[in-house]
C-alpha atoms as a PDB file:
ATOM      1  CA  UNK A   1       2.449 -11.218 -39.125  1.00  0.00           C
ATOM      2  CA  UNK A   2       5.454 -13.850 -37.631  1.00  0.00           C
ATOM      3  CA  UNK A   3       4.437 -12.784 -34.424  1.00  0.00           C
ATOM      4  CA  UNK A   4       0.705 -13.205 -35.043  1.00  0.00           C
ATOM      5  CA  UNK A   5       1.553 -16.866 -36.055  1.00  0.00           C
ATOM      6  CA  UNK A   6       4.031 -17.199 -33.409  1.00  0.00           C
ATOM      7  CA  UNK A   7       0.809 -16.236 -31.003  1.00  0.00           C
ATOM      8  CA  UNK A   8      -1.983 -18.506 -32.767  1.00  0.00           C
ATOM      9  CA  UNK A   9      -3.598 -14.946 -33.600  1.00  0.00           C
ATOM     10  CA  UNK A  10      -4.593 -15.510 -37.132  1.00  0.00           C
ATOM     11  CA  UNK A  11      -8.379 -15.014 -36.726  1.00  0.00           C
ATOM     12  CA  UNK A  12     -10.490 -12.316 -35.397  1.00  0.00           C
ATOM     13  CA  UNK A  13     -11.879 -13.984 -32.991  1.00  0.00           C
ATOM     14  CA  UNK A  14      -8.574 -15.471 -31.093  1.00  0.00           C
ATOM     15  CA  UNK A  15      -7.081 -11.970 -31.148  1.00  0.00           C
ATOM     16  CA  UNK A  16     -10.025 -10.635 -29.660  1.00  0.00           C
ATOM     17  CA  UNK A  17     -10.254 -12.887 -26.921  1.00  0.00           C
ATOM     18  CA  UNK A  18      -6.209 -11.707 -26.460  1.00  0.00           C
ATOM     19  CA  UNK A  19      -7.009  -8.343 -26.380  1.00  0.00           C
ATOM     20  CA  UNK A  20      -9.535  -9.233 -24.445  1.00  0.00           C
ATOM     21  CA  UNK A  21      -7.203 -10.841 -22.093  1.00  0.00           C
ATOM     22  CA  UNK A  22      -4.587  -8.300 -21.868  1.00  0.00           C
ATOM     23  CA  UNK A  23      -7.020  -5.883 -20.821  1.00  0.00           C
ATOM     24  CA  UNK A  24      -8.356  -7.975 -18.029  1.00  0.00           C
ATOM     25  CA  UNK A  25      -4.727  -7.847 -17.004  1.00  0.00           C
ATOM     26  CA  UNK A  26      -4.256  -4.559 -17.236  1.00  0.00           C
ATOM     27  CA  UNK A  27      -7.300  -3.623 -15.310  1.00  0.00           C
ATOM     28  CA  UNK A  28      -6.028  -5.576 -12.684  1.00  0.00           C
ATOM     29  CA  UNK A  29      -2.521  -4.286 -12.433  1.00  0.00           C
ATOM     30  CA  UNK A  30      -4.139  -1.192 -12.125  1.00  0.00           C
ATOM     31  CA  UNK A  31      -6.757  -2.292  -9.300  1.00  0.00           C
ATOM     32  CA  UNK A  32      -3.980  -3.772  -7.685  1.00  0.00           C
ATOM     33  CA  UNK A  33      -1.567  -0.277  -7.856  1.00  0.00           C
ATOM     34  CA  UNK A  34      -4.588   1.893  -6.795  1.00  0.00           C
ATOM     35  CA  UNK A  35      -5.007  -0.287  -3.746  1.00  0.00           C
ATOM     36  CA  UNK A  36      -1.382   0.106  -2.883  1.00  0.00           C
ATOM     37  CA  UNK A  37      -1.476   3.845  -3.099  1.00  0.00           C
ATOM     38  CA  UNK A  38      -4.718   4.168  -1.011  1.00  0.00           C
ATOM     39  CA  UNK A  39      -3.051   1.685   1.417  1.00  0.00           C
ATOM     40  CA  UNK A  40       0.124   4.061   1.484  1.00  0.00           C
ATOM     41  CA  UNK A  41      -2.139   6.871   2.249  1.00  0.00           C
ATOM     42  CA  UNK A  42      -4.007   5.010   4.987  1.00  0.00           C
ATOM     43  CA  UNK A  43      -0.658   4.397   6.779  1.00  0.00           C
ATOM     44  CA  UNK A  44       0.575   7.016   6.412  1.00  0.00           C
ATOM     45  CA  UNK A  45      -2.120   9.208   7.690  1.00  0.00           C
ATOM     46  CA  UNK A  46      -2.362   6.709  10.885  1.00  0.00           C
ATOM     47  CA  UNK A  47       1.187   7.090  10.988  1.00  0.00           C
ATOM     48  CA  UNK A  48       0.668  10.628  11.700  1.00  0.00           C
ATOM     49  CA  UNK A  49      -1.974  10.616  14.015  1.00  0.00           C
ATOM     50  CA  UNK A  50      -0.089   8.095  16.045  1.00  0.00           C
ATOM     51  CA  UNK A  51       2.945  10.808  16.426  1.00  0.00           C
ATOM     52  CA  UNK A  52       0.494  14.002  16.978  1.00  0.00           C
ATOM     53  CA  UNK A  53      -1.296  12.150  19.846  1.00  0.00           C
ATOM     54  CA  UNK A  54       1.608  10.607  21.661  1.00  0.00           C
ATOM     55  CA  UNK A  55       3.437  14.312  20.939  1.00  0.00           C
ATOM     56  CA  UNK A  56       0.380  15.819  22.727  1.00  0.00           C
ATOM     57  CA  UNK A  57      -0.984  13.251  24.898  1.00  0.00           C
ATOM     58  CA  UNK A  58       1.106  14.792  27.910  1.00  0.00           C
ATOM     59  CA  UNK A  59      -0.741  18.077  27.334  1.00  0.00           C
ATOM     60  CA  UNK A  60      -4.268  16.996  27.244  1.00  0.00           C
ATOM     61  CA  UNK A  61      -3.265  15.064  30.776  1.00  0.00           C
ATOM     62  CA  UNK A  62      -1.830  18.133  31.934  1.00  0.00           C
ATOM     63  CA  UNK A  63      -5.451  20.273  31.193  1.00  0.00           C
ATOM     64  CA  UNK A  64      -7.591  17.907  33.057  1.00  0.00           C
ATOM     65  CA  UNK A  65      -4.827  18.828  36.496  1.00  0.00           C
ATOM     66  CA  UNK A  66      -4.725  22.639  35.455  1.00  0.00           C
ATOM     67  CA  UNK A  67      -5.597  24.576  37.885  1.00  0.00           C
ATOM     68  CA  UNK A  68      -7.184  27.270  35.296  1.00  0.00           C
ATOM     69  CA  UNK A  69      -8.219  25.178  32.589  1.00  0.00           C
ATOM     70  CA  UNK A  70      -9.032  27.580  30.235  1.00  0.00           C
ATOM     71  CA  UNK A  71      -6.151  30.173  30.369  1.00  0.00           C
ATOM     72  CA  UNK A  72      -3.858  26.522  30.140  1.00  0.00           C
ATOM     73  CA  UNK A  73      -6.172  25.387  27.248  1.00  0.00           C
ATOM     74  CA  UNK A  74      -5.321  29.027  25.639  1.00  0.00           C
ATOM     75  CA  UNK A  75      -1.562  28.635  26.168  1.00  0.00           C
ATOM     76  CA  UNK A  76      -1.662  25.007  24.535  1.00  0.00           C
ATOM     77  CA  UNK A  77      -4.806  25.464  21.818  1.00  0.00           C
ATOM     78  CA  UNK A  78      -2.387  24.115  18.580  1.00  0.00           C
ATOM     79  CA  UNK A  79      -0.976  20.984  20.772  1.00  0.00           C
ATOM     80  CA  UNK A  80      -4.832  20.347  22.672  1.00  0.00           C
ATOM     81  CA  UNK A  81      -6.433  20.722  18.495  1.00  0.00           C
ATOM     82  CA  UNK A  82      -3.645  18.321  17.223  1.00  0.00           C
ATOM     83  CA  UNK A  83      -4.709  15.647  20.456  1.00  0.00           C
ATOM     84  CA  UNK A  84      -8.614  15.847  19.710  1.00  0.00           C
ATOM     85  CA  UNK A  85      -8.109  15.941  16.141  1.00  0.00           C
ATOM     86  CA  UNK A  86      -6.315  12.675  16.417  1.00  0.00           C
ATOM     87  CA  UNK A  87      -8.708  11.096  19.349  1.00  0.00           C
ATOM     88  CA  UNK A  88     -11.148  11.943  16.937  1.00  0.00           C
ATOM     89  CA  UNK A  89      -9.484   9.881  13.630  1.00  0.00           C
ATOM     90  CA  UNK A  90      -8.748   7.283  16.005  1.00  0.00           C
ATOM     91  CA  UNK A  91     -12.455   7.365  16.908  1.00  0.00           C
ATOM     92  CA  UNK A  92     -13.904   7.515  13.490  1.00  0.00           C
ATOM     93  CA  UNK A  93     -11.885   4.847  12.237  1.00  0.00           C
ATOM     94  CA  UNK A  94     -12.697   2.575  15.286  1.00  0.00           C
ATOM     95  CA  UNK A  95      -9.098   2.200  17.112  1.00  0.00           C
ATOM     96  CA  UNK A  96      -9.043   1.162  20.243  1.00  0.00           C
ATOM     97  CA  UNK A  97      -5.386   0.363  20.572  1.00  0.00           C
ATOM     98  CA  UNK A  98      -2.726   2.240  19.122  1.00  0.00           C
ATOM     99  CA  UNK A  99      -0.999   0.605  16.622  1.00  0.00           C
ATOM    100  CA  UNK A 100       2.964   0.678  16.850  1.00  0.00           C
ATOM    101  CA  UNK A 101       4.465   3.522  15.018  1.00  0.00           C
ATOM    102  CA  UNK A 102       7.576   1.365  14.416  1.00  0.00           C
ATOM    103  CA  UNK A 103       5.497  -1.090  12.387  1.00  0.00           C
ATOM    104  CA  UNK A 104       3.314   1.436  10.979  1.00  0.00           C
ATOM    105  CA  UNK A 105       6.422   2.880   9.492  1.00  0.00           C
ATOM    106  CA  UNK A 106       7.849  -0.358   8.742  1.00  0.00           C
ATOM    107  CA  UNK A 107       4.740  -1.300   6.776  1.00  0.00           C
ATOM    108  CA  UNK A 108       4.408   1.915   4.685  1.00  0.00           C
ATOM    109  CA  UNK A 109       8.140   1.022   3.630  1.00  0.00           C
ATOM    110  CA  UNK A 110       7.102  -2.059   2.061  1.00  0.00           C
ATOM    111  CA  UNK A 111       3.864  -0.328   0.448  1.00  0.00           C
ATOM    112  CA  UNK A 112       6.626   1.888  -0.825  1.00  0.00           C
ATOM    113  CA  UNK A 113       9.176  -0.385  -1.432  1.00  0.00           C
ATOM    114  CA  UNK A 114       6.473  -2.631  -3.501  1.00  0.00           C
ATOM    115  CA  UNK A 115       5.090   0.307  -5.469  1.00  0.00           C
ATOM    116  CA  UNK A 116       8.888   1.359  -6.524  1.00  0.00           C
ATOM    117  CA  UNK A 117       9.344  -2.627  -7.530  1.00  0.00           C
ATOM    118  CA  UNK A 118       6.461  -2.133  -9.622  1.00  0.00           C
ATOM    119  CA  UNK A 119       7.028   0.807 -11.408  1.00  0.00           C
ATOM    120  CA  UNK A 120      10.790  -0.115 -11.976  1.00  0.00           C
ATOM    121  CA  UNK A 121       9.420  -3.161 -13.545  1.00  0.00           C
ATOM    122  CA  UNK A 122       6.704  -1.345 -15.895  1.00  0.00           C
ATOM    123  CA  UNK A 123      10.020   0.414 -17.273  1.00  0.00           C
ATOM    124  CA  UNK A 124      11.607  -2.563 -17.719  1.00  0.00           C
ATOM    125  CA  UNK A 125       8.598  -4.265 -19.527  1.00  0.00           C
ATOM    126  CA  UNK A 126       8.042  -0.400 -21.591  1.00  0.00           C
ATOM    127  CA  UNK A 127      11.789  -0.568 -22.483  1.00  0.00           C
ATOM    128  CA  UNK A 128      11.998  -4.363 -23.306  1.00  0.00           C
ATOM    129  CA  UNK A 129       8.383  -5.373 -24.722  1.00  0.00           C
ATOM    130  CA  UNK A 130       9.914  -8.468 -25.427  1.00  0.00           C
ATOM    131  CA  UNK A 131       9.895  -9.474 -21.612  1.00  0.00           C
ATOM    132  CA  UNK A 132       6.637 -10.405 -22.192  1.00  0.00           C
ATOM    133  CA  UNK A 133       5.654 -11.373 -25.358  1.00  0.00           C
ATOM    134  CA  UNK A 134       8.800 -13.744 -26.393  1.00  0.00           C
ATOM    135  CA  UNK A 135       8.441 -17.171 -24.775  1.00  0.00           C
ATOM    136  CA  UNK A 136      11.886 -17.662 -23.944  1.00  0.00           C
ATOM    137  CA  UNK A 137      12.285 -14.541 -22.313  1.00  0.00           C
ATOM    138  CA  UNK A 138       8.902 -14.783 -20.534  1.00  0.00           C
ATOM    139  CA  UNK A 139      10.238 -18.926 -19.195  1.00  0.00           C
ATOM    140  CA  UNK A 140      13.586 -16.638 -17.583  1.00  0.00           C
ATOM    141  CA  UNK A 141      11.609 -13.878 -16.775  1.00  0.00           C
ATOM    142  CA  UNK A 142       8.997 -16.317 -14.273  1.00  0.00           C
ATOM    143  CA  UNK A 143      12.467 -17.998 -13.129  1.00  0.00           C
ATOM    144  CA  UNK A 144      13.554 -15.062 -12.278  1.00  0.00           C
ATOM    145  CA  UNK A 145      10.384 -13.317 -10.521  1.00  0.00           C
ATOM    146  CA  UNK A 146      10.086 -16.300  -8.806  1.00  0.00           C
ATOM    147  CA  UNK A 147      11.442 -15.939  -5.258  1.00  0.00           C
ATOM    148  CA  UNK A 148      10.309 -12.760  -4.992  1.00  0.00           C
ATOM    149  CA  UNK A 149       7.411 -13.185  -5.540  1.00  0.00           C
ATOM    150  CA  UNK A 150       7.379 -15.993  -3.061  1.00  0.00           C
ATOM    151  CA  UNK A 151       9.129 -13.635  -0.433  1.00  0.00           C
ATOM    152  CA  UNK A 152       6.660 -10.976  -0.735  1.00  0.00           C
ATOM    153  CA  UNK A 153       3.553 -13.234  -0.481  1.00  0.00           C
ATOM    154  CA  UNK A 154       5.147 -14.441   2.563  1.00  0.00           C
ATOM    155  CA  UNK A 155       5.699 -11.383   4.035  1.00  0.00           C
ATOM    156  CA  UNK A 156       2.385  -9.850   2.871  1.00  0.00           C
ATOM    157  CA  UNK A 157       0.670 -12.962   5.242  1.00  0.00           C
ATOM    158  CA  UNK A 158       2.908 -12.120   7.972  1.00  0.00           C
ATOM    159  CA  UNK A 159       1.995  -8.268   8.254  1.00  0.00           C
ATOM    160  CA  UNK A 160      -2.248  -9.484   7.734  1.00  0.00           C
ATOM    161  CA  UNK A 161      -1.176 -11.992  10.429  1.00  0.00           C
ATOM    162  CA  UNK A 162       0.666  -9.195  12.818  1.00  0.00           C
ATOM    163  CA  UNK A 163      -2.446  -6.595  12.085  1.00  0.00           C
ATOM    164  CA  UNK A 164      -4.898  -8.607  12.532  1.00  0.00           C
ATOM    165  CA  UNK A 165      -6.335  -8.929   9.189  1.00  0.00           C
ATOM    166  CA  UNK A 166      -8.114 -11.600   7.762  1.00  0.00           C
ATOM    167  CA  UNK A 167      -8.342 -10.909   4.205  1.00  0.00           C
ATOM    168  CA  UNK A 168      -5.388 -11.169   2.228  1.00  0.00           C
ATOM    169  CA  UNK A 169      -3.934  -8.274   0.815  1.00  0.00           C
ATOM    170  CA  UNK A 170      -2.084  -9.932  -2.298  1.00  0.00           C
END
């Protein structure tokens, strides 16, 4: 009840619209995690497709010189099906230029590096609901947050900025 009055919750309709509100959060924490994870998975595949067609790339160069294509073809079938199957994603997906595996690997660490931040902190938050409901702890708590979140919003415009990408990710 104290932290109903603590809250202004006393009515129906004010702790509805809180409920409300914490679900609208909650939806988009999770909007925002899912789009992490399918951005993980997006690098990551690329990342791979980048390796297995500069690991192969030699090969497929190497058919169009061979003097019998198809015994060489025979010899090299698993590198020459790794090199088309990644011409192929590259293809599909539009990609012209091949992206940097350095900073493809450099970006799925931060997509990892943010989605460990964020499940650290929903253990934190499980483990100390107080975080977020007390309002002294939720004035140190944004203190606290604060430069990182500023760092990471600053980095996230970099990375759009260095891939080309409009739209903000954050």
């Amino acid at each position: 009840m104290i932290l109903l009055q603590e809250k202004s919750l006393l009515n129906k309709d004010a702790l509805d619209r809180r409920i409300e509100e914490l679900q609208s959060q909650y939806d988009h924490a999770k909007e925002v995690v899912l789009d992490l994870d399918a951005r993980m998975k997006s690098t990551r595949k690329l990342l791979e497709q980048v390796a297995a067609y500069n690991n192969t790339k030699n090969i497929a160069q190497q058919l169009k010189a061979a003097k019998r294509p198809a015994a060489f073809e025979e010899q090299h079938r698993a590198e020459l099906t790794a090199y088309r199957a990644a011409a192929a994603y590259f293809k599909e997906n539009d990609i012209t230029k091949l992206p940097s595996p350095k900073k493809l690997e450099a970006e799925y660490r931060l997509h990892n590096a943010e989605s460990l931040m964020r499940k650290s902190w929903e253990i934190t938050f499980d483990l100390n609901p107080k975080l977020l409901t007390h309002p002294e702890q939720v004035k140190v708590l944004r203190f606290a947050l604060k430069p990182h979140l500023e760092f990471l919003k600053t980095l996230d415009e970099v990375l759009a900025e260095s891939s080309g990408d409009s739209s903000k990710t954050a």
